[in-house]
Every structure is written in C-alpha cells, then in structure tokens.
N, C-alpha and C. Protein backbone atom coordinates (compact mmCIF):
# COMPACT_ATOMS: atom_id res chain seq x y z
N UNK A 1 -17.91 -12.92 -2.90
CA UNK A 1 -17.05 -11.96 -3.54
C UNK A 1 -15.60 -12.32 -3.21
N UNK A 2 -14.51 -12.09 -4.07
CA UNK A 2 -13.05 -12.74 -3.95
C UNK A 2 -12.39 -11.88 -4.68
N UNK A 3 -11.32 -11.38 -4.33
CA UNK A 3 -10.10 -10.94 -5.03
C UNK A 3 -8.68 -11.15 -4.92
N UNK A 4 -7.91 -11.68 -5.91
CA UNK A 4 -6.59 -11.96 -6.15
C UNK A 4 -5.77 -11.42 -6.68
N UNK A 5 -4.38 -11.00 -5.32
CA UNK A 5 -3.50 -9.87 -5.81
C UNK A 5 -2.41 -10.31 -6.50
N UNK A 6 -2.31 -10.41 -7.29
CA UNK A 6 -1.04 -11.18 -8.12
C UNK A 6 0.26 -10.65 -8.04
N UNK A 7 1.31 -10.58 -7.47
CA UNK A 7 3.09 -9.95 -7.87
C UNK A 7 3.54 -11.00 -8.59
N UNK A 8 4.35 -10.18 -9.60
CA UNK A 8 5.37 -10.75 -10.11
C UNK A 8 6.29 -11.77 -9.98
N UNK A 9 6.51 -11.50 -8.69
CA UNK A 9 7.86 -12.77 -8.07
C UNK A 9 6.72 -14.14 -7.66
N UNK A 10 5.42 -13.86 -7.74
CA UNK A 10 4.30 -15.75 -7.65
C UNK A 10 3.88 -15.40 -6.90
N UNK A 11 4.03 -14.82 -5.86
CA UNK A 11 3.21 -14.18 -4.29
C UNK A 11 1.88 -14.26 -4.74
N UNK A 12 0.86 -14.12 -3.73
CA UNK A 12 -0.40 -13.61 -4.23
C UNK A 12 -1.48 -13.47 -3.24
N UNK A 13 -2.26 -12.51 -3.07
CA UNK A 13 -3.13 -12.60 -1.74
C UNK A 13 -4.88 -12.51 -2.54
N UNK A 14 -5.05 -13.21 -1.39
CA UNK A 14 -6.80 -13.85 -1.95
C UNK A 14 -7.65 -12.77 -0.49
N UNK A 15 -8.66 -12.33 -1.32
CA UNK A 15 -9.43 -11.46 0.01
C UNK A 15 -10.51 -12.05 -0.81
N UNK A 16 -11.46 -12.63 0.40
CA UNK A 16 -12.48 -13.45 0.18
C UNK A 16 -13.48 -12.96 1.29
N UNK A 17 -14.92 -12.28 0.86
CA UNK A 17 -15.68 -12.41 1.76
C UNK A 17 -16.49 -13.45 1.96
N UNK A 18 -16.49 -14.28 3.20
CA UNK A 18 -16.83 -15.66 3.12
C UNK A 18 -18.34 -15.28 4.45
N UNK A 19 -18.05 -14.01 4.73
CA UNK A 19 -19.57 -13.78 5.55
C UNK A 19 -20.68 -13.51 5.57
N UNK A 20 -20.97 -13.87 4.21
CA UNK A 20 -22.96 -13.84 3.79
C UNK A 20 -24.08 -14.77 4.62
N UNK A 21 -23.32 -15.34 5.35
CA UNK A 21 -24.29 -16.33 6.27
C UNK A 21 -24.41 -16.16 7.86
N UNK A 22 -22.99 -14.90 7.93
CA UNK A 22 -22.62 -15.06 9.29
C UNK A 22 -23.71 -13.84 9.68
N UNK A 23 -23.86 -13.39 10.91
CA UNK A 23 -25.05 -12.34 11.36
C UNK A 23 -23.76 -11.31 12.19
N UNK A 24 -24.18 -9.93 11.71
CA UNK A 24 -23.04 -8.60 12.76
C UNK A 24 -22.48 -8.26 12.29
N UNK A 25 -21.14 -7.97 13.14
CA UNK A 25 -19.93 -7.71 12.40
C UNK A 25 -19.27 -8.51 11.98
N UNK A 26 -19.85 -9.95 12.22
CA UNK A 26 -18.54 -11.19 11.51
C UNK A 26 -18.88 -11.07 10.15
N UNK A 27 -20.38 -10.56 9.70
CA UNK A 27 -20.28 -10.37 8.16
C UNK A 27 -20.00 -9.52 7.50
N UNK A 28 -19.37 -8.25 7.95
CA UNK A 28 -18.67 -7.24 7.59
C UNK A 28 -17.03 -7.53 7.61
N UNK A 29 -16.72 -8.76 7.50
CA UNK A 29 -14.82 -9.42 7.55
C UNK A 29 -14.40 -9.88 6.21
N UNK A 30 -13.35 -9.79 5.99
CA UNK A 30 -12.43 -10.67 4.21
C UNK A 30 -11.54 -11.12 5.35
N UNK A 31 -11.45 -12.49 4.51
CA UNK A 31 -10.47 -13.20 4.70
C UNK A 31 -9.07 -13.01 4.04
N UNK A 32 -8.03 -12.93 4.31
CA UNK A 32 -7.12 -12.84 3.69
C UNK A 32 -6.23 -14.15 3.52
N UNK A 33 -5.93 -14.29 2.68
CA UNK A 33 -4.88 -16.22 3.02
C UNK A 33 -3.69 -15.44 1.69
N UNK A 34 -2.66 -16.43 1.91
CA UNK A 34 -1.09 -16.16 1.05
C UNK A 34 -1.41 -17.10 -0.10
N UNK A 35 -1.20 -17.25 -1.30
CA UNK A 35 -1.08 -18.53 -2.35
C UNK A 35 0.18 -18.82 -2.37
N UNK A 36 -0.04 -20.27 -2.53
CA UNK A 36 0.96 -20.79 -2.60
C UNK A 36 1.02 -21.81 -4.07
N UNK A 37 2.36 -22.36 -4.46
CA UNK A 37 2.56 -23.28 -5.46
C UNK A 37 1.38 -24.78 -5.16
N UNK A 38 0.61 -24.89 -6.29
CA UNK A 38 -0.40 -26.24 -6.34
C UNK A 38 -0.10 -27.37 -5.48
N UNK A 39 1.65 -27.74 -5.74
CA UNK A 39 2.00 -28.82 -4.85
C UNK A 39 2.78 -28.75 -3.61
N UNK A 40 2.49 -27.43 -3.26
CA UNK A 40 3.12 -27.19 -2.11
C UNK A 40 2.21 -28.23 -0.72
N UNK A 41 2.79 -28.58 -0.12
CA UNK A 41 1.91 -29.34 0.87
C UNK A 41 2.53 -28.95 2.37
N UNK A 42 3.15 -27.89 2.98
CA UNK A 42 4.18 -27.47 3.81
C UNK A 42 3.17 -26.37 4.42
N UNK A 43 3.46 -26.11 5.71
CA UNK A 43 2.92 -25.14 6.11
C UNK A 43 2.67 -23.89 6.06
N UNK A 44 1.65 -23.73 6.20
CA UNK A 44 0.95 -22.22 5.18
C UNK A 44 1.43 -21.17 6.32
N UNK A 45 1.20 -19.49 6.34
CA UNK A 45 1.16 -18.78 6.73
C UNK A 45 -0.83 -18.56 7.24
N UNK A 46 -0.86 -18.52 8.45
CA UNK A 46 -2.71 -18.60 9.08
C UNK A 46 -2.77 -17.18 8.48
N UNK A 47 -4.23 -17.60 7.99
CA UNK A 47 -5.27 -16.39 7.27
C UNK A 47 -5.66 -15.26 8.06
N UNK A 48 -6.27 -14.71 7.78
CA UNK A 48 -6.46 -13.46 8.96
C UNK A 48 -7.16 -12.68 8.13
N UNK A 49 -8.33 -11.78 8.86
CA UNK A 49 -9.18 -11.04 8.58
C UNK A 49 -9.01 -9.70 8.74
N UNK A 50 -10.19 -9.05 8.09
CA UNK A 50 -9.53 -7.32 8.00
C UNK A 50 -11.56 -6.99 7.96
N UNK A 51 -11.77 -5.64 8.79
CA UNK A 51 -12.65 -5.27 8.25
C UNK A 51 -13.02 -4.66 7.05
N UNK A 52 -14.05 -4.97 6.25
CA UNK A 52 -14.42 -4.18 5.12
C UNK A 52 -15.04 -2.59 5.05
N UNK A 53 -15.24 -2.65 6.17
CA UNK A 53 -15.60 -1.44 6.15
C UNK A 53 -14.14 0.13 6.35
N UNK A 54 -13.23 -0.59 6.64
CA UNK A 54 -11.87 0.01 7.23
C UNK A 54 -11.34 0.48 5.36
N UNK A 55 -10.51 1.76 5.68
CA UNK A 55 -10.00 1.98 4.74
C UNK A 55 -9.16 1.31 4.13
N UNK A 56 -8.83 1.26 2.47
CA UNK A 56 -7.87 0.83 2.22
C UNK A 56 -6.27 0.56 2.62
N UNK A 57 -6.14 1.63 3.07
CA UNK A 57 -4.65 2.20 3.69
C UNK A 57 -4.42 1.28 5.03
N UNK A 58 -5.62 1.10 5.84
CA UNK A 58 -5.48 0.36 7.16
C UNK A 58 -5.67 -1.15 7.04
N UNK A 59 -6.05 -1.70 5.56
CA UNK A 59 -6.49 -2.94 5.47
C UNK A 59 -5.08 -3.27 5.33
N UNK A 60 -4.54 -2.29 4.20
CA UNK A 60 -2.83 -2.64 3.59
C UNK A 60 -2.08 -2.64 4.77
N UNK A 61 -2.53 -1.39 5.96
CA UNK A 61 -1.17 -1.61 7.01
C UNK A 61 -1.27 -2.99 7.97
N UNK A 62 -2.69 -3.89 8.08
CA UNK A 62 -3.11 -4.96 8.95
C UNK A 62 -2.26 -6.16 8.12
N UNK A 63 -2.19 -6.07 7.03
CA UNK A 63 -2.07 -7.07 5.97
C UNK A 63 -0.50 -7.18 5.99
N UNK A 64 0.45 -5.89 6.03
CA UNK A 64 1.53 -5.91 5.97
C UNK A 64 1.79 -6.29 7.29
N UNK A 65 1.51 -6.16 8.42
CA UNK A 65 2.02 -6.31 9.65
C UNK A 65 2.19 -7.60 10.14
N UNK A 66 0.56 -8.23 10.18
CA UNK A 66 0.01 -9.11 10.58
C UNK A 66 0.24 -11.00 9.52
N UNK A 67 0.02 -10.74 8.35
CA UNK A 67 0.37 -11.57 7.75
C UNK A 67 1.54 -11.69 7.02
N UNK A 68 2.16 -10.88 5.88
CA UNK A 68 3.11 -10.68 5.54
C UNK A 68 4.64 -10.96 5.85
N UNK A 69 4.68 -10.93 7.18
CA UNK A 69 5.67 -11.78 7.41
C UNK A 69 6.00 -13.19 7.02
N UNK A 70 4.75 -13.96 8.03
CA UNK A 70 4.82 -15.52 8.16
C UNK A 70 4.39 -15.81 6.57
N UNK A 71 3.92 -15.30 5.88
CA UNK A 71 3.21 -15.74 4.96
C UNK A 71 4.54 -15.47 3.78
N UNK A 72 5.57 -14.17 4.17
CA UNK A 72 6.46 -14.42 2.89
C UNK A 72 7.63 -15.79 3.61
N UNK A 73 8.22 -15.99 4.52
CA UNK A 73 8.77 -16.93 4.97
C UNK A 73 8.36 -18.12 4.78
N UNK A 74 7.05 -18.86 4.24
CA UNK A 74 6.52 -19.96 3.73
C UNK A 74 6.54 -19.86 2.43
N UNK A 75 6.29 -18.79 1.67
CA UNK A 75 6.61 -18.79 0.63
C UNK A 75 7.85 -18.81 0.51
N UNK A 76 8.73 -18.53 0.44
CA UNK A 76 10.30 -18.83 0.36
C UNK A 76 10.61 -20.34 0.67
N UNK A 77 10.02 -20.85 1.43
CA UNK A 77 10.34 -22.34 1.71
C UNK A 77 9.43 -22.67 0.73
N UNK A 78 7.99 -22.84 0.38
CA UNK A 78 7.73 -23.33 -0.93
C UNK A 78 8.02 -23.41 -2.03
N UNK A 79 8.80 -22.33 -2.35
CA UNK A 79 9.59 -22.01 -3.61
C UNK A 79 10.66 -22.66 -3.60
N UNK A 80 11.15 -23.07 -2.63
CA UNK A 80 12.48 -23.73 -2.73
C UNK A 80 12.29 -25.40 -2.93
N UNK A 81 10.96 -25.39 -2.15
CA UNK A 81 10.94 -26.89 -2.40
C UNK A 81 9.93 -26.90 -4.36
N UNK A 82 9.90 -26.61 -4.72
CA UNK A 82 9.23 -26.41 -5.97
C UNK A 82 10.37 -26.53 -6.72
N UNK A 83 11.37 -25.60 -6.20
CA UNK A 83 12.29 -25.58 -7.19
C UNK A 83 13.61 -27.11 -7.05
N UNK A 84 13.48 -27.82 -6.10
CA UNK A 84 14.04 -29.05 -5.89
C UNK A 84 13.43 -29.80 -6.32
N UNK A 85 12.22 -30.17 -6.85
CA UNK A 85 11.28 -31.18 -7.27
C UNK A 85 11.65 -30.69 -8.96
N UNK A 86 11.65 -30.09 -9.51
CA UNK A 86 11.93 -29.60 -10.92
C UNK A 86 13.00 -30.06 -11.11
C-alpha cells in the first residue's frame, strides 16, 4: 500500500507500508521519504516512520517535526541545482 502527497511548489511525501513481511509492531509502520527531482543525485532528507495505527493529527505532527525540516532544505538545494542544469 503507498500514498503520494503532492504540493504545488514539487514537494511531495510518499507513505509506503513496506511491512507485510515484517512480524509485530514493525508491521504496523509507513515509511515516509521526501521526493525529489528524477536527476537529483544530492543528498536526500532520511525517511522515517510513523505508526499506522496513530491518528492522523499525530502522524502530521511526527512528519512536520521530524522530517520536514531536513527534507525541505534538500529540496531547496535540489531545486536549485535543477534549475542550473536547465
């Protein structure tokens, strides 16, 4: 199961449950990762997990805290180098 949050400005967050094989609570986890531009090859913002079972509201506040930072600061440097290669 996968879902992709699309904004406007290219951002985009991927929640991927990748734990159908795992046994516990590791299979109750989404992955979260940042998208980035196809030819970006620069360092990503690290993925990070959220429980599924946790409310919406607490997935959004883990997501904003925890990733959102590093993950918009790489995006800003990807975009810039995207936009120098053009």
């Amino acid at each position: 199961m996968s879902v992709l949050l699309e904004h406007p400005s290219g951002m985009s967050l991927s929640l991927v449950h990748e734990g159908s094989h795992r046994k516990g609570a590791a299979d109750r986890r989404l992955t979260v990762r940042g998208g980035y531009p196809s030819e970006y090859c620069g360092w990503r913002a690290e993925p990070m997990t959220v429980g599924i079972d946790t409310s919406a509201t607490s997935k959004a506040r883990q997501i904003i805290r925890r990733l959102l930072p590093s993950y918009q600061r790489t995006f800003v440097a990807a975009r810039t180098m995207q936009q120098r290669v053009q």
